[in-house]
PDB file of N, CA and C in Angstrom:
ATOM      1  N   UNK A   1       0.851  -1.173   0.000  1.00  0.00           N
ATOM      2  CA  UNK A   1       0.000   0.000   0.000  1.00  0.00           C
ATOM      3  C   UNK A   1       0.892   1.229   0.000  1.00  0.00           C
ATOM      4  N   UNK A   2       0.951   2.448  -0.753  1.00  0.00           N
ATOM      5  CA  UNK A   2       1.286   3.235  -1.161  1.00  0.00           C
ATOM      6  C   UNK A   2       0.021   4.263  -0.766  1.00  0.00           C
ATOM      7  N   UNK A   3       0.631   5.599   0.355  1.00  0.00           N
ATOM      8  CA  UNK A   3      -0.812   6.254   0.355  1.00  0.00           C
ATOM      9  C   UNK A   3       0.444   7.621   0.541  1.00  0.00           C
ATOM     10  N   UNK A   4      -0.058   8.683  -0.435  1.00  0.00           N
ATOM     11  CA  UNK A   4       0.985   9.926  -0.269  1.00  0.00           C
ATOM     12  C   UNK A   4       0.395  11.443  -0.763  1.00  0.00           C
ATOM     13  N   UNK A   5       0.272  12.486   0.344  1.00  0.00           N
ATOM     14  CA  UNK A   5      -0.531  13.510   0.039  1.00  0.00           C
ATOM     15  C   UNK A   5       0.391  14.132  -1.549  1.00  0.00           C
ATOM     16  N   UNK A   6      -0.398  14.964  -2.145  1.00  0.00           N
ATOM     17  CA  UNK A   6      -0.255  15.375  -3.696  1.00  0.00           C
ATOM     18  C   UNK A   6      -0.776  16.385  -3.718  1.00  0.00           C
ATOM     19  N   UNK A   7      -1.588  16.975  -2.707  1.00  0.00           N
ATOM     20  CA  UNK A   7      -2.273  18.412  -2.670  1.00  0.00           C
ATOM     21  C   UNK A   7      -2.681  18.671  -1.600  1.00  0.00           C
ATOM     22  N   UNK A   8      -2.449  19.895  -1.129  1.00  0.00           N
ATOM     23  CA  UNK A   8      -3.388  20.636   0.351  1.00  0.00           C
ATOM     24  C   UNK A   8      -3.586  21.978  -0.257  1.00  0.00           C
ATOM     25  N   UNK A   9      -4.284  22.623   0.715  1.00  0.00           N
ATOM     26  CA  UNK A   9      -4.441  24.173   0.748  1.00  0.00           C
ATOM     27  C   UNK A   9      -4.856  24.208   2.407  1.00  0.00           C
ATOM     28  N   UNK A  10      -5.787  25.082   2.043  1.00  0.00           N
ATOM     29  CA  UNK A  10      -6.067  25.841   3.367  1.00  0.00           C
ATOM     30  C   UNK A  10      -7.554  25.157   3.676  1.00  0.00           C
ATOM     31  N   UNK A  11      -7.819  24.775   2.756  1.00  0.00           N
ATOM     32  CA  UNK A  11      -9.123  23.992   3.563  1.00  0.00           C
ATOM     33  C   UNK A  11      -9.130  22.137   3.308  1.00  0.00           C
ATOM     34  N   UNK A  12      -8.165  21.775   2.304  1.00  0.00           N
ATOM     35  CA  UNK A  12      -8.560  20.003   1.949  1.00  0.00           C
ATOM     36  C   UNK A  12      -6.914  19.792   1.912  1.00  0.00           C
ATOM     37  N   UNK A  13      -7.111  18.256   1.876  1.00  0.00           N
ATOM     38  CA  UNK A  13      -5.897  18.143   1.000  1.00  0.00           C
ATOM     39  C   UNK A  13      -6.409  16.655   0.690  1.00  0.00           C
ATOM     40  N   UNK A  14      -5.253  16.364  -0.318  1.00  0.00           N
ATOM     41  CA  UNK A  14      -5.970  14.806  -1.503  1.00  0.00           C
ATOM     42  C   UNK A  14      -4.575  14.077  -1.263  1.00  0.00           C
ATOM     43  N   UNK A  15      -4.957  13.124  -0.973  1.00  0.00           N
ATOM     44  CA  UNK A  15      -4.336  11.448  -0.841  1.00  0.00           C
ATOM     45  C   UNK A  15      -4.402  10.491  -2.658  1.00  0.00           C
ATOM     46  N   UNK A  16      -3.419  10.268  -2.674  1.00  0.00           N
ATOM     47  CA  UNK A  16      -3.499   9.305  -4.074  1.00  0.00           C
ATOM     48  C   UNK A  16      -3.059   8.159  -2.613  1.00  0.00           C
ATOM     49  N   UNK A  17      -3.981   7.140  -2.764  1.00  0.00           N
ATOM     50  CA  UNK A  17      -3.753   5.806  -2.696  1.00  0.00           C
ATOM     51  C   UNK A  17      -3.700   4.921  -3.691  1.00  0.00           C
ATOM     52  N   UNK A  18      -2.540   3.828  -3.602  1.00  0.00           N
ATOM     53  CA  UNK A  18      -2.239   2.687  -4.444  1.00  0.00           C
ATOM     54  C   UNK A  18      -2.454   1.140  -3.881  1.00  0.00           C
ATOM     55  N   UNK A  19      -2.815   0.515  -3.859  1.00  0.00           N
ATOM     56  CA  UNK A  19      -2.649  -0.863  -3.976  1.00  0.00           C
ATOM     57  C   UNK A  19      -2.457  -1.651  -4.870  1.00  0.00           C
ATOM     58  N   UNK A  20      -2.144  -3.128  -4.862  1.00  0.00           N
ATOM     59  CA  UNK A  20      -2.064  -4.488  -5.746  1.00  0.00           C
ATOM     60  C   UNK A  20      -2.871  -5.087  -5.398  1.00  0.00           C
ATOM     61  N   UNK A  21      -3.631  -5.831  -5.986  1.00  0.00           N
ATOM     62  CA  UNK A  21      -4.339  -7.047  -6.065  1.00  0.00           C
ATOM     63  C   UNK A  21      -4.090  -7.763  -4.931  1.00  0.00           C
ATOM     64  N   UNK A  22      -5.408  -7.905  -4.296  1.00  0.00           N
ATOM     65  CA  UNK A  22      -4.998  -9.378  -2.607  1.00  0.00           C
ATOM     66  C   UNK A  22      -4.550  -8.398  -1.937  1.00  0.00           C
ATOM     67  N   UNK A  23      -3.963  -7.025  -1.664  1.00  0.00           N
ATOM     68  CA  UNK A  23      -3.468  -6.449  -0.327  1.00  0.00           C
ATOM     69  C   UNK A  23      -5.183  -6.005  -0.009  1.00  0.00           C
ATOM     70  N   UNK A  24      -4.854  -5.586   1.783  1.00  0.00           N
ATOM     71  CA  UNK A  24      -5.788  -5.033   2.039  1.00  0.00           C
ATOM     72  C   UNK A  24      -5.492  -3.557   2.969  1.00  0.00           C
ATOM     73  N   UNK A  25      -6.579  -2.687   3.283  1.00  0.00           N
ATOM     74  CA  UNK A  25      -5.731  -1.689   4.253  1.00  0.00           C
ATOM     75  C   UNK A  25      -6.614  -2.392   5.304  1.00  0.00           C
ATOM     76  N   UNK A  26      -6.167  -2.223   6.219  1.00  0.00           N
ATOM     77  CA  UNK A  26      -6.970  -2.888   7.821  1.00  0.00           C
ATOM     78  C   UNK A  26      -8.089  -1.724   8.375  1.00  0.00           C
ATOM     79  N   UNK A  27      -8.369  -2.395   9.525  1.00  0.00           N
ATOM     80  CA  UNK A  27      -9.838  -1.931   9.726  1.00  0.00           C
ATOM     81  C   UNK A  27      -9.244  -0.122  10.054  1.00  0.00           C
ATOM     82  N   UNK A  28      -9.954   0.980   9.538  1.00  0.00           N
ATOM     83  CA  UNK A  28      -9.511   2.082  10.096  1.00  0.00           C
ATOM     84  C   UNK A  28     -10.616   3.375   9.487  1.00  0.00           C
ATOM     85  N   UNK A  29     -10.164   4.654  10.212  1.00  0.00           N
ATOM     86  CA  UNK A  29     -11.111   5.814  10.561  1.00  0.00           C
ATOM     87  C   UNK A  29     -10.284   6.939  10.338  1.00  0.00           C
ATOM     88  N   UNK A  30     -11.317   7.709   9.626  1.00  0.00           N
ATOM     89  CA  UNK A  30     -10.978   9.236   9.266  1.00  0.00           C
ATOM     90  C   UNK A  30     -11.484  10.073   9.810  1.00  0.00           C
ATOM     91  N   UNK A  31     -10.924  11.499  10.703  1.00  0.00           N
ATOM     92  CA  UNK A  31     -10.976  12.137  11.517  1.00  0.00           C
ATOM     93  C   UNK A  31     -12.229  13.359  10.849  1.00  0.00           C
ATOM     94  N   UNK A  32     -12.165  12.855   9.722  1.00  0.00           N
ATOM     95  CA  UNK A  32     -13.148  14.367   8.518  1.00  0.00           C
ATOM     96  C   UNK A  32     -13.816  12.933   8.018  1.00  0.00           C
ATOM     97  N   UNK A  33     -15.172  13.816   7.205  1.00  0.00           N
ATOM     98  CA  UNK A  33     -15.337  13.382   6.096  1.00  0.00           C
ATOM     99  C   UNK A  33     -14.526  12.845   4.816  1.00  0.00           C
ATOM    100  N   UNK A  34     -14.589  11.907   4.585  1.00  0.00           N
ATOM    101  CA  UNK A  34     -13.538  11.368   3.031  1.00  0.00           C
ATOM    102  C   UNK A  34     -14.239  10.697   1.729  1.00  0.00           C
ATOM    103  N   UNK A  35     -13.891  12.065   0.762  1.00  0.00           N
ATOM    104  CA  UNK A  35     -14.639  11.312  -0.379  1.00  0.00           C
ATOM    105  C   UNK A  35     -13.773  10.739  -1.545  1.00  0.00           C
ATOM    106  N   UNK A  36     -14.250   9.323  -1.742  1.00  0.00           N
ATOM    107  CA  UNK A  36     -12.755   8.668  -2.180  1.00  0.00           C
ATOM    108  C   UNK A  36     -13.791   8.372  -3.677  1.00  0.00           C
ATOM    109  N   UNK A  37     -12.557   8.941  -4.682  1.00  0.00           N
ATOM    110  CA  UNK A  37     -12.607   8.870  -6.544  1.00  0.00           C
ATOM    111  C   UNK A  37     -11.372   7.783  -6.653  1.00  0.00           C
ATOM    112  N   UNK A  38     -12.532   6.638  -6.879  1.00  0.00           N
ATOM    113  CA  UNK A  38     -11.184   5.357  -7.557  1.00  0.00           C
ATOM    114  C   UNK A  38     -10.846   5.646  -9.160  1.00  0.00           C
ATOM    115  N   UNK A  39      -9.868   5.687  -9.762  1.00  0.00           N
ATOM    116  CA  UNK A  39      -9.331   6.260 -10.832  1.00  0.00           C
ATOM    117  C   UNK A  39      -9.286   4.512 -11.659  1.00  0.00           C
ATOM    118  N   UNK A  40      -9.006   3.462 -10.792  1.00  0.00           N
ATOM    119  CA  UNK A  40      -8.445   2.371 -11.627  1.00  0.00           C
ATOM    120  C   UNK A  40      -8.720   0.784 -10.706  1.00  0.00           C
ATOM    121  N   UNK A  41      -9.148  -0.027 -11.071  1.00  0.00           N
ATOM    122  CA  UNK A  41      -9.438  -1.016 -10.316  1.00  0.00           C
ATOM    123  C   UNK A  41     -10.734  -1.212  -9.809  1.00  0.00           C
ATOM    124  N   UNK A  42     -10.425  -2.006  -8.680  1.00  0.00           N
ATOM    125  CA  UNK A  42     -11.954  -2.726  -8.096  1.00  0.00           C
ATOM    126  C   UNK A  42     -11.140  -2.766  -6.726  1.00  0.00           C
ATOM    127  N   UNK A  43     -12.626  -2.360  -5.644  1.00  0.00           N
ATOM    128  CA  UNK A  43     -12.353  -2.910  -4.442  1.00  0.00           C
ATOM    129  C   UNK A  43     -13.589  -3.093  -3.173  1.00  0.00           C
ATOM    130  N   UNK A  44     -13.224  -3.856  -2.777  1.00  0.00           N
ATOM    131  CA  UNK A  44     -15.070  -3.433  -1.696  1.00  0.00           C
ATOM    132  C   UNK A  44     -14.742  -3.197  -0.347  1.00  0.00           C
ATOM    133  N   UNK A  45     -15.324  -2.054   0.032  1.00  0.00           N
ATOM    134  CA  UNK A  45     -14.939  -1.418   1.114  1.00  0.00           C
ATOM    135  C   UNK A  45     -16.312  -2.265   2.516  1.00  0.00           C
ATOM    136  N   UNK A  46     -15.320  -1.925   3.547  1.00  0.00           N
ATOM    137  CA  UNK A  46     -16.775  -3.036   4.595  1.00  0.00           C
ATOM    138  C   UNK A  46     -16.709  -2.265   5.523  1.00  0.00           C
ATOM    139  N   UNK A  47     -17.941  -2.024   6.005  1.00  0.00           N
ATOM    140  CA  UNK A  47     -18.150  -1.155   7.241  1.00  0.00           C
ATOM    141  C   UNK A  47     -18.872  -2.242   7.954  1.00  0.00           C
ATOM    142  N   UNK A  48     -19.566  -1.569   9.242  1.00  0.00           N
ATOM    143  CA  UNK A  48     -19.771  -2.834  10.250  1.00  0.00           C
ATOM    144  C   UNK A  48     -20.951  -3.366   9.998  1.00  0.00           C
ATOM    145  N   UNK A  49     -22.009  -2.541   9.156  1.00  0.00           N
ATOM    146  CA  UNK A  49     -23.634  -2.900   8.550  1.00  0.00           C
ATOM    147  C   UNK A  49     -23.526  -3.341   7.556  1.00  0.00           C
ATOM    148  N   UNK A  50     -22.125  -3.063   6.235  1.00  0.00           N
ATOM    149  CA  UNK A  50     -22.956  -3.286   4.830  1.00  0.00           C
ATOM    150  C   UNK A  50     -21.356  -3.401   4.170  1.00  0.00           C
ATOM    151  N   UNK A  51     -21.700  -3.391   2.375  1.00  0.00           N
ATOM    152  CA  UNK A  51     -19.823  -3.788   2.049  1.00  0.00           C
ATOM    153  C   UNK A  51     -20.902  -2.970   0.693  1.00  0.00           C
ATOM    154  N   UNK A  52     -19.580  -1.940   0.259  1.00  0.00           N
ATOM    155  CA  UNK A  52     -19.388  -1.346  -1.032  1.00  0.00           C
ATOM    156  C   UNK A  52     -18.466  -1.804  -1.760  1.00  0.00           C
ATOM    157  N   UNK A  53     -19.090  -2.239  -3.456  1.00  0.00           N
ATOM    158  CA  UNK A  53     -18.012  -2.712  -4.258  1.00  0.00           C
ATOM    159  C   UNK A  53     -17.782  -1.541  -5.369  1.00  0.00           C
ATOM    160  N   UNK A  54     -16.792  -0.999  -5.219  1.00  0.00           N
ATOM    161  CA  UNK A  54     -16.848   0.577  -6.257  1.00  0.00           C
ATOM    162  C   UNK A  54     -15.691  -0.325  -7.191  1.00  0.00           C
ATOM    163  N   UNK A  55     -16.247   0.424  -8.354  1.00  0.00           N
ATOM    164  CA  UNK A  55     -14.965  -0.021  -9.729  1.00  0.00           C
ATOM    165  C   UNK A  55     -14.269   1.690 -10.191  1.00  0.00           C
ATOM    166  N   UNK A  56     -13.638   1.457 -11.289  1.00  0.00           N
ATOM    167  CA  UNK A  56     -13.030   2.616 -11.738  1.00  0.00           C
ATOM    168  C   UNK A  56     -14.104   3.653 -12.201  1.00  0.00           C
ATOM    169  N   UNK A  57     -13.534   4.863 -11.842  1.00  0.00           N
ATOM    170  CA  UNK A  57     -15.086   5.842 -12.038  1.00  0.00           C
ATOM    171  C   UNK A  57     -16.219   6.118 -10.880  1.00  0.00           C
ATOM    172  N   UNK A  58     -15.527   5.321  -9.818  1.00  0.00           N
ATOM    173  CA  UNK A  58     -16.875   5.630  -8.964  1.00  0.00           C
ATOM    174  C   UNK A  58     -16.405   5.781  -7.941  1.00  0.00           C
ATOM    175  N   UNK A  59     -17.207   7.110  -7.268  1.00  0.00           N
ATOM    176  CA  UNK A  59     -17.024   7.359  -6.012  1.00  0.00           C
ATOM    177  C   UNK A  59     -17.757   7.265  -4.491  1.00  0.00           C
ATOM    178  N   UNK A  60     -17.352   7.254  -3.623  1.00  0.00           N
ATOM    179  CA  UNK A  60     -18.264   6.944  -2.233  1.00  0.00           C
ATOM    180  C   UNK A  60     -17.541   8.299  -1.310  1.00  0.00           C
ATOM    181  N   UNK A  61     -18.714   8.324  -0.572  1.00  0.00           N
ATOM    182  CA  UNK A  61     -18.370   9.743   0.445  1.00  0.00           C
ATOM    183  C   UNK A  61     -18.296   8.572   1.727  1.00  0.00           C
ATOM    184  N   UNK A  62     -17.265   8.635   2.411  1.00  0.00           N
ATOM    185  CA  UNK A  62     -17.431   8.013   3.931  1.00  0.00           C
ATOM    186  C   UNK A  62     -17.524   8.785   4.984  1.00  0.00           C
ATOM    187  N   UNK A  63     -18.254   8.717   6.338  1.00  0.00           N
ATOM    188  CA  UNK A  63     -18.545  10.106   6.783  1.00  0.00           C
ATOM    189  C   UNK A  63     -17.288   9.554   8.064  1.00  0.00           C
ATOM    190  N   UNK A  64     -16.681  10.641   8.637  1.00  0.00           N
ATOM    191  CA  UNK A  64     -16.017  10.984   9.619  1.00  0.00           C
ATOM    192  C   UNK A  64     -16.505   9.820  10.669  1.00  0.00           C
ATOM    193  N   UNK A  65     -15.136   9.364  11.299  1.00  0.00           N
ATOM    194  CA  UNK A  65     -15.031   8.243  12.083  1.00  0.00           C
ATOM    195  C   UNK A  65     -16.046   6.759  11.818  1.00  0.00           C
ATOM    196  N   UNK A  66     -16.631   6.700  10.769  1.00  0.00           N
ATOM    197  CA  UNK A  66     -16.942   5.814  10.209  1.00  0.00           C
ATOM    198  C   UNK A  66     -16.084   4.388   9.612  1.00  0.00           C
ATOM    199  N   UNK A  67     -15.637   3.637  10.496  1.00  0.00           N
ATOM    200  CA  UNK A  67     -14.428   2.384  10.515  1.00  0.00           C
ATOM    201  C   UNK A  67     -15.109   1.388   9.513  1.00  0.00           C
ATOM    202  N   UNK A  68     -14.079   1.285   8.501  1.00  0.00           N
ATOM    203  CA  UNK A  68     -14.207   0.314   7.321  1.00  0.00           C
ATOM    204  C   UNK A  68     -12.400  -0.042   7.374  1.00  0.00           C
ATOM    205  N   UNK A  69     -12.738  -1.186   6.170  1.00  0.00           N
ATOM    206  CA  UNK A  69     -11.446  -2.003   6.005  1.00  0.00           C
ATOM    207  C   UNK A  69     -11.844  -1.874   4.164  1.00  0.00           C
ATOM    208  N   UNK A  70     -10.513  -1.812   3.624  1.00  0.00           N
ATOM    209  CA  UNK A  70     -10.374  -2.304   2.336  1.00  0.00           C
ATOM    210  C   UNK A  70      -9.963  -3.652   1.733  1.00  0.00           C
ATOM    211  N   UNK A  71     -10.509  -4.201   0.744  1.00  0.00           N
ATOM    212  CA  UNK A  71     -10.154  -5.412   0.224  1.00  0.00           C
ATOM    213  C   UNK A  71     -10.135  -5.152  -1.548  1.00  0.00           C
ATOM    214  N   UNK A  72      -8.619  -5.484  -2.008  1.00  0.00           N
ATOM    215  CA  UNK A  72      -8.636  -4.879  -3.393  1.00  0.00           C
ATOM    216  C   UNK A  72      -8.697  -6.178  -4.199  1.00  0.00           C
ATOM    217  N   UNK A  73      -9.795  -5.510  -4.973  1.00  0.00           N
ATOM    218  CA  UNK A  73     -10.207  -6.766  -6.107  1.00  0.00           C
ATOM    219  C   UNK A  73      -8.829  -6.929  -7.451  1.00  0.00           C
ATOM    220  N   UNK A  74      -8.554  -5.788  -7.822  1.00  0.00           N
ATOM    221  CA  UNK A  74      -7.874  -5.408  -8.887  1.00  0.00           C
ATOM    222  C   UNK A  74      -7.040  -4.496  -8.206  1.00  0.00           C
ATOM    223  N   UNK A  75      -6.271  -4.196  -9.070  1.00  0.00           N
ATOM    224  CA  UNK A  75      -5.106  -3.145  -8.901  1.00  0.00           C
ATOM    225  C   UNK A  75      -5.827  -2.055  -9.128  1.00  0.00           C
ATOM    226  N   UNK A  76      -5.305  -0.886  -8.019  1.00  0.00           N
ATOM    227  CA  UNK A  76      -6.434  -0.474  -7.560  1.00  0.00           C
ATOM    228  C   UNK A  76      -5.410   1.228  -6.903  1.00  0.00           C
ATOM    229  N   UNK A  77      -5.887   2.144  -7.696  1.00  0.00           N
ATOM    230  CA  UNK A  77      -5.926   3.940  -7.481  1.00  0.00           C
ATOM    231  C   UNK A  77      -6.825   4.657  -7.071  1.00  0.00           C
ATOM    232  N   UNK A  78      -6.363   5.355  -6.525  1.00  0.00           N
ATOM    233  CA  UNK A  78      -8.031   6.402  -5.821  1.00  0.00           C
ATOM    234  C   UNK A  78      -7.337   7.486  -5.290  1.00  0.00           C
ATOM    235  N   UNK A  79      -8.002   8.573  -5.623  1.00  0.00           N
ATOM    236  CA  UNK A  79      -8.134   9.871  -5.046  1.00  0.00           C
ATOM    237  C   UNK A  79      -9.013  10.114  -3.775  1.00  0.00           C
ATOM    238  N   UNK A  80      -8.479  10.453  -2.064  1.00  0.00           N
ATOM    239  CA  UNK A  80      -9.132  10.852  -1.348  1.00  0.00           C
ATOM    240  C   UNK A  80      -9.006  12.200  -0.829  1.00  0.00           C
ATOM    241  N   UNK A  81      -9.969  12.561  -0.332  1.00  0.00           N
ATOM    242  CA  UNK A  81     -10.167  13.864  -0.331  1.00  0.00           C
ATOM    243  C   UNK A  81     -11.053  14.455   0.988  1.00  0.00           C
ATOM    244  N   UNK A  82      -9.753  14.731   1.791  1.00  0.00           N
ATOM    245  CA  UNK A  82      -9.911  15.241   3.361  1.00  0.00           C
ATOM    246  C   UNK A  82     -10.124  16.858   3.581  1.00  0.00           C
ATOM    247  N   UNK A  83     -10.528  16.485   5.019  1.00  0.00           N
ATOM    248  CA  UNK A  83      -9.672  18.175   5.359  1.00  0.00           C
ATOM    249  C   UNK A  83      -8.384  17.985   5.978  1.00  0.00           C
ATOM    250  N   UNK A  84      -8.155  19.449   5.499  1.00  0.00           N
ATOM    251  CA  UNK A  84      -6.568  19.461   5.787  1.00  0.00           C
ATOM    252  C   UNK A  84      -5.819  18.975   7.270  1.00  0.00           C
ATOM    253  N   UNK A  85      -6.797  19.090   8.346  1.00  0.00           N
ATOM    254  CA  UNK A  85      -6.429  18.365   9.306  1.00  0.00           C
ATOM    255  C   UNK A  85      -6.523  17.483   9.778  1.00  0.00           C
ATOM    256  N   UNK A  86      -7.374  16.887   9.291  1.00  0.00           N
ATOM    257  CA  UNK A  86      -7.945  15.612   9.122  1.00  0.00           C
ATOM    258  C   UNK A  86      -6.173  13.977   9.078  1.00  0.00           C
ATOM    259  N   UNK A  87      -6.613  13.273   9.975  1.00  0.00           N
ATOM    260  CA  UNK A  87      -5.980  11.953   9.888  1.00  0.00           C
ATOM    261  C   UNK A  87      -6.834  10.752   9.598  1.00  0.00           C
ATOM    262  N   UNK A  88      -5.929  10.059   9.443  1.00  0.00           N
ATOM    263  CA  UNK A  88      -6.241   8.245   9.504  1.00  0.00           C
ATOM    264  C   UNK A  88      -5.711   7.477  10.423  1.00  0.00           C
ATOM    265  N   UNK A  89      -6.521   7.224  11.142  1.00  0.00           N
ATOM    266  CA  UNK A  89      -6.276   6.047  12.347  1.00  0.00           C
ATOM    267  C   UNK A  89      -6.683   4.820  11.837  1.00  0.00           C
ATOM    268  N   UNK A  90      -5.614   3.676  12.209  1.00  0.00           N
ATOM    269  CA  UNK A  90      -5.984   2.408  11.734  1.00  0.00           C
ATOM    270  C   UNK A  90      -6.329   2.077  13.441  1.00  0.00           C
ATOM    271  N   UNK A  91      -6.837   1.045  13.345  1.00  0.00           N
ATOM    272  CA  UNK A  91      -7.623   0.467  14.708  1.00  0.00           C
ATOM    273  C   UNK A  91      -6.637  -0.564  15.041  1.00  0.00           C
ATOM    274  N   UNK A  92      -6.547  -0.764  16.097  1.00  0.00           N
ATOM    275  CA  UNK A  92      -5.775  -1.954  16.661  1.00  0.00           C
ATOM    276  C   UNK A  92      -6.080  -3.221  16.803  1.00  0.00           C
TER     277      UNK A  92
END
């Protein structure tokens, strides 16, 4: 997993995340709202009620402290898109 900011300002800043095929990111939470634009791939995201399968072209808004895990179907890019103070906590 490859995750590396590429833009801020004064109010957001954007995450390009990368994965390969079969990795996953573990269970974890964003301190803001995060609206994630997958550019390339497949992956289904799981929260604790339900599982989203987004492909290339599609986006999902996840709301603030809302704990999901990723599982990448395909090789797999995405644009996320925080506030600028905003973190990621992975869960223990």
């Amino acid at each position: 997993m490859e995750m590396k900011e590429i833009h801020s300002n004064d109010r957001y800043k954007v995450l390009n995340v990368t994965l390969n095929v079969g990795e996953k990111m573990p269970l974890h939470e964003a301190t803001s709202d995060a609206f994630v634009i997958l550019k390339k791939g497949k992956g289904r995201v799981s929260f604790s009620d339900r599982q989203v399968d987004l492909c290339a072209g599609e986006t999902l808004l996840i709301k603030a402290h809302d704990q999901h895990q990723l599982e990448v179907l395909e090789d797999f890019s995405s644009f996320i898109i925080l506030d600028k103070e905003a973190k990621i906590d992975f869960v223990k």
